[in-house]
Protein backbone atom coordinates (compact mmCIF):
# COMPACT_ATOMS: atom_id res chain seq x y z
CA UNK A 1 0.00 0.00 0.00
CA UNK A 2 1.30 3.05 -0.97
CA UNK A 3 2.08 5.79 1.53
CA UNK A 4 2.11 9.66 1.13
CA UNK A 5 4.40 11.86 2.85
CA UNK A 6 2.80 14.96 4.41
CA UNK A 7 5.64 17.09 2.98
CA UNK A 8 6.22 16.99 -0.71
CA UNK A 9 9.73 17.13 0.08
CA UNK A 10 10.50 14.07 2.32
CA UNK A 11 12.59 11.55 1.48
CA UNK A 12 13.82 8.91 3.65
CA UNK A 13 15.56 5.34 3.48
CA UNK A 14 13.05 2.61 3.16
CA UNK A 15 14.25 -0.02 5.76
CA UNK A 16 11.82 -2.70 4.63
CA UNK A 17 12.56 -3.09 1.18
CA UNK A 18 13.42 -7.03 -0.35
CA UNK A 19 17.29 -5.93 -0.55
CA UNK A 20 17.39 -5.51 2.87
CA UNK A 21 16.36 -9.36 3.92
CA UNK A 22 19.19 -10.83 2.90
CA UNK A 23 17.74 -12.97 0.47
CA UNK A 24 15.26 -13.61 2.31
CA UNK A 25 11.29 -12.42 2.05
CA UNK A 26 8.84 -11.48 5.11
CA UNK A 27 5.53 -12.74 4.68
CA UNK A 28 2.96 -12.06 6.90
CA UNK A 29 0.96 -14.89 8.61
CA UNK A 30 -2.41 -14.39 10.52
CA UNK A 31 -4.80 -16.89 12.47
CA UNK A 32 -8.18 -15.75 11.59
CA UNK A 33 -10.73 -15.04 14.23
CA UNK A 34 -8.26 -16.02 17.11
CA UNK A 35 -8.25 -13.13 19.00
CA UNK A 36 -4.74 -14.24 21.11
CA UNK A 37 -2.92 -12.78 18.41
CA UNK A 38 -3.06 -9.32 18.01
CA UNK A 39 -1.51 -8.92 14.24
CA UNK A 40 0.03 -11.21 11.70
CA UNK A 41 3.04 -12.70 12.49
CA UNK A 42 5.68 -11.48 10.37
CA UNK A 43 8.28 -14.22 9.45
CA UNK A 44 11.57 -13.50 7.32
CA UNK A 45 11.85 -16.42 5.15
CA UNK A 46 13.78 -17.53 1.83
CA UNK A 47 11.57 -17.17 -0.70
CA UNK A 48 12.31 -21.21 -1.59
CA UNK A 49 10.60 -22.37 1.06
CA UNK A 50 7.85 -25.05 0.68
CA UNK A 51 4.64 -24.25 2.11
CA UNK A 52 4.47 -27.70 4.28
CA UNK A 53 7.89 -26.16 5.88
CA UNK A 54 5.59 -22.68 6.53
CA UNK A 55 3.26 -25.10 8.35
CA UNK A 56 5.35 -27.60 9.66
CA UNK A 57 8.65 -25.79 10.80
CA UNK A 58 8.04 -22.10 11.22
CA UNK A 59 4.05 -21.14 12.29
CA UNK A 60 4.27 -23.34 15.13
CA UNK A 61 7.01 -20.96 16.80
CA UNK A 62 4.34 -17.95 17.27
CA UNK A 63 0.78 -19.71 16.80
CA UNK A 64 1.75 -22.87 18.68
CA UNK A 65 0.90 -20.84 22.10
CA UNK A 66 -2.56 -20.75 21.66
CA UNK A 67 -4.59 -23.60 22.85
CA UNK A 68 -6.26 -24.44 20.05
CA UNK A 69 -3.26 -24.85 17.96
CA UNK A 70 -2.95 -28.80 17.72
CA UNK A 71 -6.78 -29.33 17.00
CA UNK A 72 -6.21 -27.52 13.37
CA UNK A 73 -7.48 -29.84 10.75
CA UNK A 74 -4.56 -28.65 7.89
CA UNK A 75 -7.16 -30.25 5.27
CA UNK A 76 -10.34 -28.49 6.51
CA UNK A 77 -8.70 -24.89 6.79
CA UNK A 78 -9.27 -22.27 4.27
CA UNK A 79 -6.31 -19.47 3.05
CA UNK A 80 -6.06 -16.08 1.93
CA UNK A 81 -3.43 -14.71 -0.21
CA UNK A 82 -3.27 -10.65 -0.40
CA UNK A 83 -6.98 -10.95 0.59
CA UNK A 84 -8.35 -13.26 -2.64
CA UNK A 85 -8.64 -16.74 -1.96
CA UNK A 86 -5.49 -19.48 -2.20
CA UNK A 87 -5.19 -22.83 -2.28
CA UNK A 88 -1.82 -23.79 -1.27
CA UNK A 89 0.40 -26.66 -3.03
CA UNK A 90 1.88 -27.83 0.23
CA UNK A 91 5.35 -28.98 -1.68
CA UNK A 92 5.38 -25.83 -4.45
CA UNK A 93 7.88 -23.14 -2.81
CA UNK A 94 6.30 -19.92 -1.55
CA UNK A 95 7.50 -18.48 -4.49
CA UNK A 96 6.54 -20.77 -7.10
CA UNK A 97 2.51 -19.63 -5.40
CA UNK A 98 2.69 -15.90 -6.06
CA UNK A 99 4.00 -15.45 -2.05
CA UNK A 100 6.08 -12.94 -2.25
CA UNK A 101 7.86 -9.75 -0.51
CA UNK A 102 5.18 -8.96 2.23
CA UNK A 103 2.34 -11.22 1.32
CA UNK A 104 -0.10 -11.71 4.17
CA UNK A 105 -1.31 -14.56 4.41
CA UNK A 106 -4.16 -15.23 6.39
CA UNK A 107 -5.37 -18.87 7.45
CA UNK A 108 -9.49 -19.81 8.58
CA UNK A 109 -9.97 -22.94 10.92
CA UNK A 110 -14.25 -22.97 10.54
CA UNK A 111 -14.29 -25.95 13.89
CA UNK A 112 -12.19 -23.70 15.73
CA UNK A 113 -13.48 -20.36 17.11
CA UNK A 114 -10.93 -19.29 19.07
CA UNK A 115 -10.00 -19.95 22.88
CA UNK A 116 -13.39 -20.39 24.55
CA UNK A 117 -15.14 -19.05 21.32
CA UNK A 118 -13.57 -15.81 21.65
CA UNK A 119 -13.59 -15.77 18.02
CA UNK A 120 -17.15 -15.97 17.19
């Protein structure tokens, strides 16, 4: 999303630009309707990585807190990539999916509403 300066003259260093992640990407991650987490999670990752390693090896360092967490049916959850619907190819690199330099990704688990249905 494009940001305007309130002075026509600014100019300033843009500290989140790809160039700056080492060959790496940050994509955004969010838990839909579970209210523990404030925000996405945002993850600095190469921009290789399989999905199943997304899900496997990374999410479960943030989202892994809430209780709800190991009850996620992977084949009954629903994604969202840059807000238009995804289906992910769980051994296709995030890159290879159109996942790219701060992509949010956002992830739906319809059984789960959140810790005592503070979702709903």
């Amino acid at each position: 999303m494009p940001v305007q300066a309130i002075t026509p003259d600014y100019t300033g260093d843009i500290k989140d630009r790809l160039e700056n992640f080492h060959g790496n990407q940050v994509v955004y991650v969010g838990w839909d309707h579970h209210l523990m987490f404030c925000a996405a999670f945002a993850y600095p990752l190469p921009p290789e990585t399989p999905f199943r390693a997304l899900i496997e090896n990374v999410m479960p360092e943030g989202f892994s807190l809430h209780p709800e967490w190991d009850q996620i049916d992977w084949s009954n959850t629903t994604w969202l990539l840059d807000g238009e619907p995804f289906e992910p190819q769980l051994d296709v690199s995030l890159k290879d999916q159109g996942i790219g330099h701060k992509s949010l990704l956002r992830f739906q688990t319809p059984d789960l509403k959140g810790y005592k249905s503070a979702g709903v």
